[in-house]
PDB file of N, CA and C in Angstrom:
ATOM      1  N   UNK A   1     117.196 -43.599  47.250  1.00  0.00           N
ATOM      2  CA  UNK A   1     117.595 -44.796  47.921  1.00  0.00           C
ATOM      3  C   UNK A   1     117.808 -45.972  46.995  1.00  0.00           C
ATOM      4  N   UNK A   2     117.501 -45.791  45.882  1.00  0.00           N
ATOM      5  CA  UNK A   2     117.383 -46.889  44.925  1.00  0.00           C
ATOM      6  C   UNK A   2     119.217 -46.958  44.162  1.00  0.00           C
ATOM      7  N   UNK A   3     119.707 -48.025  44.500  1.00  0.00           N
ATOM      8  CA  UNK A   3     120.967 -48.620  43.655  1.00  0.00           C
ATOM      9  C   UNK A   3     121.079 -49.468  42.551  1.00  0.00           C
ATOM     10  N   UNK A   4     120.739 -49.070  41.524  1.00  0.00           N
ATOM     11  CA  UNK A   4     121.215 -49.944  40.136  1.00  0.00           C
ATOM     12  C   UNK A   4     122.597 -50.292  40.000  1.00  0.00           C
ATOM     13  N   UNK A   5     123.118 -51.620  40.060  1.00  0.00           N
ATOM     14  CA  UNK A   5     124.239 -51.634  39.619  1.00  0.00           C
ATOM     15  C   UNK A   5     124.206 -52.732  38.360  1.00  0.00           C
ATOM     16  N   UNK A   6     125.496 -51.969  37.285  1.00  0.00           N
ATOM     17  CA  UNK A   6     125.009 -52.690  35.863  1.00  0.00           C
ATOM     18  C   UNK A   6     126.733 -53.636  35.687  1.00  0.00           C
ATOM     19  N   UNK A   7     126.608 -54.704  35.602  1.00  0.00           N
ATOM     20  CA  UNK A   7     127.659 -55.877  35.087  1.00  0.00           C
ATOM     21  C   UNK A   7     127.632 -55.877  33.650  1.00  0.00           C
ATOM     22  N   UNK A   8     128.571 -55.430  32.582  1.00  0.00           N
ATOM     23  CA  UNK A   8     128.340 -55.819  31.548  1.00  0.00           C
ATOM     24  C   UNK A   8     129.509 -56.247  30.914  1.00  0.00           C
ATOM     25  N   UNK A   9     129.263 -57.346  30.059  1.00  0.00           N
ATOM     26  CA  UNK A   9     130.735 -57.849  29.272  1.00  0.00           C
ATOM     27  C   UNK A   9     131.527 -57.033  28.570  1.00  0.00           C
ATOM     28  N   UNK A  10     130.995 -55.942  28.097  1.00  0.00           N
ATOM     29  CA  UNK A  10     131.685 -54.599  27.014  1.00  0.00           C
ATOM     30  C   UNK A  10     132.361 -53.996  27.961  1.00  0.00           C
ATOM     31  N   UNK A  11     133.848 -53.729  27.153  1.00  0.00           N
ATOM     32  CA  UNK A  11     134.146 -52.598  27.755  1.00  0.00           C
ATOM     33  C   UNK A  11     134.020 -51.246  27.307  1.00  0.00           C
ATOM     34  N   UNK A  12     133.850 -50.411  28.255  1.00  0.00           N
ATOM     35  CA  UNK A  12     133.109 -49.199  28.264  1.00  0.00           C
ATOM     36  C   UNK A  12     134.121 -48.306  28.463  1.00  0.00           C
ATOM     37  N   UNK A  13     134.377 -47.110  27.593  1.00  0.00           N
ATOM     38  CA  UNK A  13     135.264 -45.570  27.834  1.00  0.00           C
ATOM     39  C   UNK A  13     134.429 -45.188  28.739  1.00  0.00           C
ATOM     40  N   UNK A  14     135.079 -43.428  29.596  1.00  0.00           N
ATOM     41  CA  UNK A  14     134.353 -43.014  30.463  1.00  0.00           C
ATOM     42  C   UNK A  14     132.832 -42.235  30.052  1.00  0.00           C
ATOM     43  N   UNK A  15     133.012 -41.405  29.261  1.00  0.00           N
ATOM     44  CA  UNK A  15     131.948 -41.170  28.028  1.00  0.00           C
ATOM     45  C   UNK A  15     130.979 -41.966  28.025  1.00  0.00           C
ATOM     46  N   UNK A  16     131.016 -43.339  27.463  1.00  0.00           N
ATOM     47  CA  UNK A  16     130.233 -44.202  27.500  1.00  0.00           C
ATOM     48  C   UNK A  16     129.613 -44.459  29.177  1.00  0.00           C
ATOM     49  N   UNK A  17     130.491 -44.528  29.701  1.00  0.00           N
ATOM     50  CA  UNK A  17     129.849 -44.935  31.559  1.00  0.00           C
ATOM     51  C   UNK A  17     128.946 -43.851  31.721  1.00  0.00           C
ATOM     52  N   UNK A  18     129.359 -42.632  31.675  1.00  0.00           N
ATOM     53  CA  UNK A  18     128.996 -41.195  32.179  1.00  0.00           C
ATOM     54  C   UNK A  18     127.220 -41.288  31.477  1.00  0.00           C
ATOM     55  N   UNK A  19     126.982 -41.674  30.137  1.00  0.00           N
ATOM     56  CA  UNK A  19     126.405 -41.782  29.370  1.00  0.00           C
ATOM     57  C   UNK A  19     125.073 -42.993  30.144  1.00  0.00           C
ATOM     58  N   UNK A  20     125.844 -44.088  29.798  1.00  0.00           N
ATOM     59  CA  UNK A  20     124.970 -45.072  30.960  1.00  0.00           C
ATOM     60  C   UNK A  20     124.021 -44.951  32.253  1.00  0.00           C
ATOM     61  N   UNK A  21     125.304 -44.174  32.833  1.00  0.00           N
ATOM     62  CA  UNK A  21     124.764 -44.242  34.217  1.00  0.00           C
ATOM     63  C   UNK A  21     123.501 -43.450  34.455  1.00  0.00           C
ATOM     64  N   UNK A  22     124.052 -42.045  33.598  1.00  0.00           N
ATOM     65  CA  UNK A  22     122.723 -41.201  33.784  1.00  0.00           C
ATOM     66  C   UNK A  22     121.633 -41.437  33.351  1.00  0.00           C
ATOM     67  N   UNK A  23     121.434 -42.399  32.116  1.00  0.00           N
ATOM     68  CA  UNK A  23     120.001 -43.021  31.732  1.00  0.00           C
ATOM     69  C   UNK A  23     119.475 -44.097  32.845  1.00  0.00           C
ATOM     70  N   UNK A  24     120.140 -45.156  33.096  1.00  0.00           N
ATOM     71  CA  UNK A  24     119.879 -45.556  34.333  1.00  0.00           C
ATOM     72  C   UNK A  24     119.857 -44.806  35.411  1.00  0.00           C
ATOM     73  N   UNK A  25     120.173 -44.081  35.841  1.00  0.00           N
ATOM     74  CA  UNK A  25     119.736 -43.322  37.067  1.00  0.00           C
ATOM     75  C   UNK A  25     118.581 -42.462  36.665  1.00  0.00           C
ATOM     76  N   UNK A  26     117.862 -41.889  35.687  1.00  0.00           N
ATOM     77  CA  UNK A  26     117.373 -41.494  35.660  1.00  0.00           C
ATOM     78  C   UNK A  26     115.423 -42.498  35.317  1.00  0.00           C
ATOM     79  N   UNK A  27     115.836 -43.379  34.550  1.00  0.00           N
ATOM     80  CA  UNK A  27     114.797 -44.345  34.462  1.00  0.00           C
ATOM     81  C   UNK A  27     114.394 -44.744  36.014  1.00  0.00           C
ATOM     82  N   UNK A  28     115.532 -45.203  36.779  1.00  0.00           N
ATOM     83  CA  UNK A  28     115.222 -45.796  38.420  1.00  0.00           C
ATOM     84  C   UNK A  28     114.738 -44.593  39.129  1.00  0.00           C
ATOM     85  N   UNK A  29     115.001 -43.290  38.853  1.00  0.00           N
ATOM     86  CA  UNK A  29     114.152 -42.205  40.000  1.00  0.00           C
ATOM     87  C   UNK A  29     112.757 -42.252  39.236  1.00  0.00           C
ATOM     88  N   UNK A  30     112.638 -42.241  37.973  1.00  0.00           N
ATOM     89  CA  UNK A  30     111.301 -41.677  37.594  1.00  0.00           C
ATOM     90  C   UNK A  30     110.466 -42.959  37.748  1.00  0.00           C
ATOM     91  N   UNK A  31     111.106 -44.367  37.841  1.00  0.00           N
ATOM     92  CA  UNK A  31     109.944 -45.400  38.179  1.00  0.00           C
ATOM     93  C   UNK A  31     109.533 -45.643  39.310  1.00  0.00           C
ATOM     94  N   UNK A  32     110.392 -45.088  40.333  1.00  0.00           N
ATOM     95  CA  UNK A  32     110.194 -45.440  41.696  1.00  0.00           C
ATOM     96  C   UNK A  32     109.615 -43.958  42.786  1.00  0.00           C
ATOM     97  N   UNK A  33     109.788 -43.449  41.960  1.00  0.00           N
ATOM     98  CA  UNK A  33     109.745 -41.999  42.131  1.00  0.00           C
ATOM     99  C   UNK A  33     110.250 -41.806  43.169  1.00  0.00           C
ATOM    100  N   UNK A  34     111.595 -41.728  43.111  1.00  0.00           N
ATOM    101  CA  UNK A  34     112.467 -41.117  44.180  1.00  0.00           C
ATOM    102  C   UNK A  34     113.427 -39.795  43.164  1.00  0.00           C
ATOM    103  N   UNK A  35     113.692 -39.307  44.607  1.00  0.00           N
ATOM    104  CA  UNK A  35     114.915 -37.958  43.657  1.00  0.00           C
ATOM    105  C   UNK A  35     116.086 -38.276  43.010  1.00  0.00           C
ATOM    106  N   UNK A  36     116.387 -37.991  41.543  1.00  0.00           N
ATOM    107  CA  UNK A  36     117.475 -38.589  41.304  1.00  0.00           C
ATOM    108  C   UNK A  36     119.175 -38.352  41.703  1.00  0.00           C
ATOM    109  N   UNK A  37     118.691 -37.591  43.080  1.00  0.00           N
ATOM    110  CA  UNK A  37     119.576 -37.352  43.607  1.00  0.00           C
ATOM    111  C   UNK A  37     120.211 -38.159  44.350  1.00  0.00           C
ATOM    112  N   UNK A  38     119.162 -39.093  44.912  1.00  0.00           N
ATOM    113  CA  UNK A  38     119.454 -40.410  45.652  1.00  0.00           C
ATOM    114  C   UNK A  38     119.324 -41.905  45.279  1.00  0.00           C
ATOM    115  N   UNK A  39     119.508 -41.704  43.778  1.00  0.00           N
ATOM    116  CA  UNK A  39     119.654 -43.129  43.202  1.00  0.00           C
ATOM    117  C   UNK A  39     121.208 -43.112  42.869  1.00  0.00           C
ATOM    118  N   UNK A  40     121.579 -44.218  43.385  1.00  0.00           N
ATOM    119  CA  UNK A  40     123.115 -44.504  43.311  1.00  0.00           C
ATOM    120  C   UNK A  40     123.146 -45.781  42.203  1.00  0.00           C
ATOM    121  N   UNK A  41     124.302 -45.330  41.317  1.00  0.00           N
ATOM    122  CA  UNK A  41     124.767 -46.274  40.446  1.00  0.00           C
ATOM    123  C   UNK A  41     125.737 -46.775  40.086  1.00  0.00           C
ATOM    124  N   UNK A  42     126.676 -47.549  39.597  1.00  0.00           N
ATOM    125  CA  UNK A  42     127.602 -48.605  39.653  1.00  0.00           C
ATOM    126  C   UNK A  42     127.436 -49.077  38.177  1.00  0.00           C
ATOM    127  N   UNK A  43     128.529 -48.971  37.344  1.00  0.00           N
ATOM    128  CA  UNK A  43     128.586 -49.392  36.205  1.00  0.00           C
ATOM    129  C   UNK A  43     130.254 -50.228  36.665  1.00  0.00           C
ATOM    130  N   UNK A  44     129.764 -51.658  36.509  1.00  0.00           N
ATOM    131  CA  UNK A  44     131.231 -52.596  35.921  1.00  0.00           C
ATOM    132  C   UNK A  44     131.122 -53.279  34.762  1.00  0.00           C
ATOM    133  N   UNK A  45     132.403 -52.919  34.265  1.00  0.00           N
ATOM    134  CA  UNK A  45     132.242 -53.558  32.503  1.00  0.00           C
ATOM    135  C   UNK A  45     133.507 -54.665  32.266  1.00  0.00           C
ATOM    136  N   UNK A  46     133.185 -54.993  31.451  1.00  0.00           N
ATOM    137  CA  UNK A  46     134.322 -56.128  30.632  1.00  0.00           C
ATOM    138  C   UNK A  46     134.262 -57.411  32.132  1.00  0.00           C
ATOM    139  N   UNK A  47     133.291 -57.267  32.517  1.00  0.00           N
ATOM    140  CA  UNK A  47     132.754 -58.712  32.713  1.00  0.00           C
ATOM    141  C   UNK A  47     132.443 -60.004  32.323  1.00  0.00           C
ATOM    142  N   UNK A  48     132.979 -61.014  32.755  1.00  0.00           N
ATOM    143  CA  UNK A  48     132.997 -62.490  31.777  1.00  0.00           C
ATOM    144  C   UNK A  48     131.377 -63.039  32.372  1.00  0.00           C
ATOM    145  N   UNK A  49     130.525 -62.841  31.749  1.00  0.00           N
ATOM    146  CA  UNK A  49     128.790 -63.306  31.932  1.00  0.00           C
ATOM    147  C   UNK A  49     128.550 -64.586  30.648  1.00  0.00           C
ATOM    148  N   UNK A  50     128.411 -65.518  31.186  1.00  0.00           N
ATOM    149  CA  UNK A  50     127.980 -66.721  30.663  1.00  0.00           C
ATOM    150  C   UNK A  50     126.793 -66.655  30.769  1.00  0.00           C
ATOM    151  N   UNK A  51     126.192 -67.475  29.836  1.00  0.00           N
ATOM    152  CA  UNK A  51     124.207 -67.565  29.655  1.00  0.00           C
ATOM    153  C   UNK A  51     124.297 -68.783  28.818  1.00  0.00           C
ATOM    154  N   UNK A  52     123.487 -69.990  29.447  1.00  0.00           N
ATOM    155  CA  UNK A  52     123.509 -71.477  28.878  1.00  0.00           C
ATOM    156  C   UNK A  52     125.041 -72.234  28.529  1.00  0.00           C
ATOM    157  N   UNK A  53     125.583 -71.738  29.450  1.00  0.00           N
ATOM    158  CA  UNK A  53     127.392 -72.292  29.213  1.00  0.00           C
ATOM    159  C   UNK A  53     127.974 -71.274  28.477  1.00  0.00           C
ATOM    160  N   UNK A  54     127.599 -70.313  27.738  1.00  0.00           N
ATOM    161  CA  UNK A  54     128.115 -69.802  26.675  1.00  0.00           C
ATOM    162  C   UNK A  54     128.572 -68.757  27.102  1.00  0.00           C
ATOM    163  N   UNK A  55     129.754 -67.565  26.944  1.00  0.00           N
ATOM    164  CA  UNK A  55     130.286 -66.556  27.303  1.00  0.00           C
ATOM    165  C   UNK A  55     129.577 -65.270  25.784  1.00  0.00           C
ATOM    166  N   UNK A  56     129.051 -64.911  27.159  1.00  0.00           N
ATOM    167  CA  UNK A  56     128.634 -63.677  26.283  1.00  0.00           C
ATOM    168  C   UNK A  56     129.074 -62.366  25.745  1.00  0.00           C
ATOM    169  N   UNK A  57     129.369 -61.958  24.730  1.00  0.00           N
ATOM    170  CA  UNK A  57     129.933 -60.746  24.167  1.00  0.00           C
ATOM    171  C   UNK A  57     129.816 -59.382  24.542  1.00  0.00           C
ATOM    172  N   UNK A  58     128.500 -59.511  24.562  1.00  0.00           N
ATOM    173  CA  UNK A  58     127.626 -58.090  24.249  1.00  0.00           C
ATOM    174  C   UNK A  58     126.400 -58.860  25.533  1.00  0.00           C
ATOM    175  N   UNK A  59     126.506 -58.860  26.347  1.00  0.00           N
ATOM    176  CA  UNK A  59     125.251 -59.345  27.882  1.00  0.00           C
ATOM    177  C   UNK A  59     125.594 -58.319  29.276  1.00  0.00           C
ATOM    178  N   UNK A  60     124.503 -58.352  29.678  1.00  0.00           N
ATOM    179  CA  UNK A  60     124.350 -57.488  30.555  1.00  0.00           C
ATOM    180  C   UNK A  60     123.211 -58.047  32.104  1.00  0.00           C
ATOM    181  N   UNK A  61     124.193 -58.080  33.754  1.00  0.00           N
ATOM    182  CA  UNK A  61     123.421 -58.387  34.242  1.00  0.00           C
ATOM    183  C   UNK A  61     123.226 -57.276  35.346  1.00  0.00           C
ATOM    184  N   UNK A  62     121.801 -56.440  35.742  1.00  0.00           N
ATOM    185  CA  UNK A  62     121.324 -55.347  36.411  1.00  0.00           C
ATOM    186  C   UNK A  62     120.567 -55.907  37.846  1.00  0.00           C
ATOM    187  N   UNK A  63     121.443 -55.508  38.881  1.00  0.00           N
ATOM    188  CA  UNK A  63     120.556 -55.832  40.011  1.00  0.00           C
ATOM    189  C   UNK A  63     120.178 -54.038  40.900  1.00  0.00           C
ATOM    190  N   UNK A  64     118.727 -54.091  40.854  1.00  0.00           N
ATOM    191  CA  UNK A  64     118.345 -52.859  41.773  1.00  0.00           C
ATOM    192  C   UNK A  64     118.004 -52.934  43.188  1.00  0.00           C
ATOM    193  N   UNK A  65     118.777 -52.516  43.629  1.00  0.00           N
ATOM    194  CA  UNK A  65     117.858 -52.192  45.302  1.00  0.00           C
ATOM    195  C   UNK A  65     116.997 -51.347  45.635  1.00  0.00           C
ATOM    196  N   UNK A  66     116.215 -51.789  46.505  1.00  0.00           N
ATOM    197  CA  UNK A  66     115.458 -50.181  46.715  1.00  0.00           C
ATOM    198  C   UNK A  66     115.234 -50.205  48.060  1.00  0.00           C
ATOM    199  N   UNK A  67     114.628 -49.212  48.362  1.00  0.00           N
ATOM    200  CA  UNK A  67     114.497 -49.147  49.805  1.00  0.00           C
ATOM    201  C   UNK A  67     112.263 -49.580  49.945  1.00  0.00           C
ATOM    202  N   UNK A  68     112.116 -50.824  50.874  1.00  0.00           N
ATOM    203  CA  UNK A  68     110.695 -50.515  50.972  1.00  0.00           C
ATOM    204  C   UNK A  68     110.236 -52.046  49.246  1.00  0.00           C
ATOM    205  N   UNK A  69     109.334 -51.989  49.106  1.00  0.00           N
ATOM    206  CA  UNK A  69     108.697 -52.737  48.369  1.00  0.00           C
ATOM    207  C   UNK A  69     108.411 -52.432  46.545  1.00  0.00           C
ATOM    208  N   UNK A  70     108.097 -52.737  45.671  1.00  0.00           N
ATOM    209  CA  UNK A  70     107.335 -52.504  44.380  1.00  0.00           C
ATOM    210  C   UNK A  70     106.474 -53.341  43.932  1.00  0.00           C
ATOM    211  N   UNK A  71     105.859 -53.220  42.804  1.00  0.00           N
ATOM    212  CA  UNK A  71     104.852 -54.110  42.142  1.00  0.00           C
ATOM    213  C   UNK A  71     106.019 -54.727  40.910  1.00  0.00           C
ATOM    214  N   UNK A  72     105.172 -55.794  40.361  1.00  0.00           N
ATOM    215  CA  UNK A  72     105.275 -56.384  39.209  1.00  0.00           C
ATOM    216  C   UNK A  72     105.545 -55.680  38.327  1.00  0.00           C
ATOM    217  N   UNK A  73     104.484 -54.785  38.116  1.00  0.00           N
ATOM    218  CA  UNK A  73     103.984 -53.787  36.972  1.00  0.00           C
ATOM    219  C   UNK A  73     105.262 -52.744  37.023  1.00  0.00           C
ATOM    220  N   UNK A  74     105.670 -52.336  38.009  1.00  0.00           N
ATOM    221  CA  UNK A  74     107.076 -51.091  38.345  1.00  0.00           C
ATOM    222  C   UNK A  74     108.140 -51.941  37.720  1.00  0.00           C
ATOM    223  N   UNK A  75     107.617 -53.022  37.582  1.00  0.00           N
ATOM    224  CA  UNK A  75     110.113 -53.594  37.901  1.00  0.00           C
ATOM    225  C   UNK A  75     109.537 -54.039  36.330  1.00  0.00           C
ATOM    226  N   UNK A  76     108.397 -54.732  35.614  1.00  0.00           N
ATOM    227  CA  UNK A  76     108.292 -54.700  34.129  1.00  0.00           C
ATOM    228  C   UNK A  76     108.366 -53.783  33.284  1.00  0.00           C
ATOM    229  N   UNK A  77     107.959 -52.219  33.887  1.00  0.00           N
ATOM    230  CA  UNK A  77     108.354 -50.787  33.164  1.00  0.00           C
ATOM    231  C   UNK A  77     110.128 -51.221  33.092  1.00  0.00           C
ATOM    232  N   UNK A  78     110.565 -51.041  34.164  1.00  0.00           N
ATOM    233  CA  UNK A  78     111.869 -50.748  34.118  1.00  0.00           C
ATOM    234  C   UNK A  78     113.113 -51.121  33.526  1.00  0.00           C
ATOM    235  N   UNK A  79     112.265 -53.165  33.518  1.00  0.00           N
ATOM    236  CA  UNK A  79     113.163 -53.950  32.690  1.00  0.00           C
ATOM    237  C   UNK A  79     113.148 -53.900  31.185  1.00  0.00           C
ATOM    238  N   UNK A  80     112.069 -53.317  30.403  1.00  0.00           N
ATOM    239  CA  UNK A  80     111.757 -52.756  29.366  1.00  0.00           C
ATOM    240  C   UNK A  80     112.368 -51.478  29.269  1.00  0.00           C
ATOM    241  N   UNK A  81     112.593 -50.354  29.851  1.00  0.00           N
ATOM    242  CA  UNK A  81     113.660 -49.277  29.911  1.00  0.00           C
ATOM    243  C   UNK A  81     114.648 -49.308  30.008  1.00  0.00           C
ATOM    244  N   UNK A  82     115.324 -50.549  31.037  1.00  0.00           N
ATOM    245  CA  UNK A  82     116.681 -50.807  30.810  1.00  0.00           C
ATOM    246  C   UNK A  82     117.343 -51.681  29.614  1.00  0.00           C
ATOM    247  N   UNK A  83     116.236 -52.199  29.164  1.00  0.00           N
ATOM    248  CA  UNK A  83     116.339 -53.632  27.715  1.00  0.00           C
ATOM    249  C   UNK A  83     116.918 -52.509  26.912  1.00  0.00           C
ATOM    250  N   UNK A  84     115.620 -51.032  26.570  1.00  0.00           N
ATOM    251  CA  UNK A  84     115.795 -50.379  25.536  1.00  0.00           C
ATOM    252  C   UNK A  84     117.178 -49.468  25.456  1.00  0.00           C
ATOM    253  N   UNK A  85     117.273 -48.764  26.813  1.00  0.00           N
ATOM    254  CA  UNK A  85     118.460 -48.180  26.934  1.00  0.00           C
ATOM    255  C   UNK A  85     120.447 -49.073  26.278  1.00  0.00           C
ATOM    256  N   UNK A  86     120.377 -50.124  26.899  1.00  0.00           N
ATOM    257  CA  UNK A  86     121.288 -51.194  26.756  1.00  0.00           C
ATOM    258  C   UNK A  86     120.820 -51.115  24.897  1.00  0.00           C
ATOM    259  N   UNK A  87     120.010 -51.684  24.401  1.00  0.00           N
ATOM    260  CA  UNK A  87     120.204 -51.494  22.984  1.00  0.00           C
ATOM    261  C   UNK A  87     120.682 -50.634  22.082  1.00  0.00           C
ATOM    262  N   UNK A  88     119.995 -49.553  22.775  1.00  0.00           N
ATOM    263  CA  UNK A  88     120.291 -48.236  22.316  1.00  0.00           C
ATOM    264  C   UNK A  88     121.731 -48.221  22.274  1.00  0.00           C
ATOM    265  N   UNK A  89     121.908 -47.713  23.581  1.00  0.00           N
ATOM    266  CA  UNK A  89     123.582 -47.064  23.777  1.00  0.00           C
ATOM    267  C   UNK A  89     124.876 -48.469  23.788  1.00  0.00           C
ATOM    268  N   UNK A  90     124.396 -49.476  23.888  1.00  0.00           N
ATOM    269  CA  UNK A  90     125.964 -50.757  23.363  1.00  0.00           C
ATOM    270  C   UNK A  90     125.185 -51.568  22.762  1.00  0.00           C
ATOM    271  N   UNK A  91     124.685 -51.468  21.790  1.00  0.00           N
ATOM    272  CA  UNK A  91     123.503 -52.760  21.079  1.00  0.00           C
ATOM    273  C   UNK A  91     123.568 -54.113  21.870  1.00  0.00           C
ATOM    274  N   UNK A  92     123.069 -54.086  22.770  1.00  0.00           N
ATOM    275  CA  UNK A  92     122.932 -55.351  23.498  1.00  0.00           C
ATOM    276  C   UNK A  92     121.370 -55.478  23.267  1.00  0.00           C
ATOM    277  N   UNK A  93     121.457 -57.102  23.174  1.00  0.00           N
ATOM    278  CA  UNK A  93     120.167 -57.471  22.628  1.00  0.00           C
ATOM    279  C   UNK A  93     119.546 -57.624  24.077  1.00  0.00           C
ATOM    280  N   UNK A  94     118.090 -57.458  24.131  1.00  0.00           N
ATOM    281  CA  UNK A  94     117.361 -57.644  25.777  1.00  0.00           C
ATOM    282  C   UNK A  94     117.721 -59.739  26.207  1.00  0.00           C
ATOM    283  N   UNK A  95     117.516 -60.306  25.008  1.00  0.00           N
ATOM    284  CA  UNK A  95     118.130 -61.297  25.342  1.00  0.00           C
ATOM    285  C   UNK A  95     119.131 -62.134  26.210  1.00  0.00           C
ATOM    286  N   UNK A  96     120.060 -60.975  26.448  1.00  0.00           N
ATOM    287  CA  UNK A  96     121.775 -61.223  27.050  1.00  0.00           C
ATOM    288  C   UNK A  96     121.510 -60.230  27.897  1.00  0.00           C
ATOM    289  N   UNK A  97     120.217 -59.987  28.382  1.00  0.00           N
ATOM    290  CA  UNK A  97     120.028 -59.037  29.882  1.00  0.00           C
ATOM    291  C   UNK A  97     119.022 -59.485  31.018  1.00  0.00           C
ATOM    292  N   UNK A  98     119.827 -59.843  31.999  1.00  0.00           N
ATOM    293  CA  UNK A  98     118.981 -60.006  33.212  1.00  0.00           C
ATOM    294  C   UNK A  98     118.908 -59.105  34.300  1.00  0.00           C
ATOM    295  N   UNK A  99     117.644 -58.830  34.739  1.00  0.00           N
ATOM    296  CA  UNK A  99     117.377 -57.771  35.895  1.00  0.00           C
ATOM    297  C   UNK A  99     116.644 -58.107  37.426  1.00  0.00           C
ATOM    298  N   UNK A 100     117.161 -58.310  38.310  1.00  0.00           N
ATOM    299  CA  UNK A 100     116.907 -58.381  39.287  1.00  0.00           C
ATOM    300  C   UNK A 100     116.671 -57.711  40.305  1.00  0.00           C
ATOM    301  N   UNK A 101     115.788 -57.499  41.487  1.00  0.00           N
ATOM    302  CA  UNK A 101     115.101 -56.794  41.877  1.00  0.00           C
ATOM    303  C   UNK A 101     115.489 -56.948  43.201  1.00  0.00           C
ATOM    304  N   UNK A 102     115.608 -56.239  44.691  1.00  0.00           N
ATOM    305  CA  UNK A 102     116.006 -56.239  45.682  1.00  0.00           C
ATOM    306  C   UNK A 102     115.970 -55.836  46.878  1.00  0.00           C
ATOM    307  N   UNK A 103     114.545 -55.617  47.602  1.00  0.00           N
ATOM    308  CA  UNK A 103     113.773 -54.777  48.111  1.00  0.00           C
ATOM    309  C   UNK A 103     114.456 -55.080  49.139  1.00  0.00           C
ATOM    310  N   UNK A 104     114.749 -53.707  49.876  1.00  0.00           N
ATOM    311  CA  UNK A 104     115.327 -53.818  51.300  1.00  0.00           C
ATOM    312  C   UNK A 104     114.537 -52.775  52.171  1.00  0.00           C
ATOM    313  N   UNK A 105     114.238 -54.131  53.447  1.00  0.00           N
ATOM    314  CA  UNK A 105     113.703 -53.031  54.749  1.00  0.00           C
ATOM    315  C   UNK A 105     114.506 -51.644  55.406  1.00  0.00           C
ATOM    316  N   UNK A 106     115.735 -52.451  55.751  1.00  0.00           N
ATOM    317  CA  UNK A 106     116.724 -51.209  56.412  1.00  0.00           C
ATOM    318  C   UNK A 106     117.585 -50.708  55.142  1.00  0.00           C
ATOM    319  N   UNK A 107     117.402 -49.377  55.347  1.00  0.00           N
ATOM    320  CA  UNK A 107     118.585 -48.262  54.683  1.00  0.00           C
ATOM    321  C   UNK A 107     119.035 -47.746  55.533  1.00  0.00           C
ATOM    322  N   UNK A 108     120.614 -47.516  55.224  1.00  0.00           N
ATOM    323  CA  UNK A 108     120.992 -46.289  55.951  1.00  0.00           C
ATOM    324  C   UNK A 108     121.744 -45.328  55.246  1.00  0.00           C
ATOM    325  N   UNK A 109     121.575 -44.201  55.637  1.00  0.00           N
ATOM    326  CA  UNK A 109     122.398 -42.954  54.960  1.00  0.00           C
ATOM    327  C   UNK A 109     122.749 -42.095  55.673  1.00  0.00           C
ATOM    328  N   UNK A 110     124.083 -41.667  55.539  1.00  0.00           N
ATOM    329  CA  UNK A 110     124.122 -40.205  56.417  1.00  0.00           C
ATOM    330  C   UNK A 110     124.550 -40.388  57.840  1.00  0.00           C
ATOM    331  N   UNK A 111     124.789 -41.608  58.099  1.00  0.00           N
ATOM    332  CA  UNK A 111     125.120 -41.795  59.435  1.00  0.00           C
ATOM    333  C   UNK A 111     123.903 -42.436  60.389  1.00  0.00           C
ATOM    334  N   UNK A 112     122.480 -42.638  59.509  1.00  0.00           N
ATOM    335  CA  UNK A 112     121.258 -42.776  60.207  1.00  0.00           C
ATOM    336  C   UNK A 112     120.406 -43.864  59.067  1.00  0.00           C
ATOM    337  N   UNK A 113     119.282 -43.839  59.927  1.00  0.00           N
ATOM    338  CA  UNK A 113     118.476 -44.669  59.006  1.00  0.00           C
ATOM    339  C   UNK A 113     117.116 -44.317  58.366  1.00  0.00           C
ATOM    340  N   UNK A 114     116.692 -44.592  57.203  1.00  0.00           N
ATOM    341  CA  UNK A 114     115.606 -43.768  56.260  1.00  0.00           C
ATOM    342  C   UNK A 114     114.419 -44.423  57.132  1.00  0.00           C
TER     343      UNK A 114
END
């Protein structure tokens, strides 16, 4: 039930997306512990993201939904997994990354509701 979607100023080949997505999808099932069958993800790139007036190069902004509630402690694992991942795979500094969090009561899937 969990949706990461990632905004980033780089543009990204498909390789690279394919690459992305699955580390993020896979960090969001194992922190939330859902199946990563049902974490949905969304990579948009070559996004114009400003930070203090300034247009950023290499920045990245991540909003997750989830279904139901988390702790502090869950969404600080994650923003530290997604900091490292983003470095890793487009050297984006954690600096030029913001992550936001998005707890939702109603889901629906499938024609119904979780």
């Amino acid at each position: 039930m969990p949706f990461i979607q990632a905004k980033l100023s780089k543009t990204l080949d498909e390789q690279q997306k394919e690459k992305l997505q699955n580390a993020l999808t896979d960090v969001t099932a194992a922190s939330f512990g859902k199946p990563k069958g049902f974490v949905m993800a969304g990579i948009e790139d070559n996004q114009d993201l400003y930070m203090g007036g300034k247009k950023l190069e290499n920045g990245a902004y991540l909003a997750i939904s989830l279904l139901g509630g988390t702790t502090k402690s869950v969404c600080n694992q994650i923003t530290k997994a997604v900091c490292d991942i983003l470095k890793q795979e487009l050297g984006t500094e954690g600096s030029n990354v913001y992550v936001s969090y998005h707890p939702v009561d109603l889901w629906g899937w499938n024609g119904q509701m979780f």
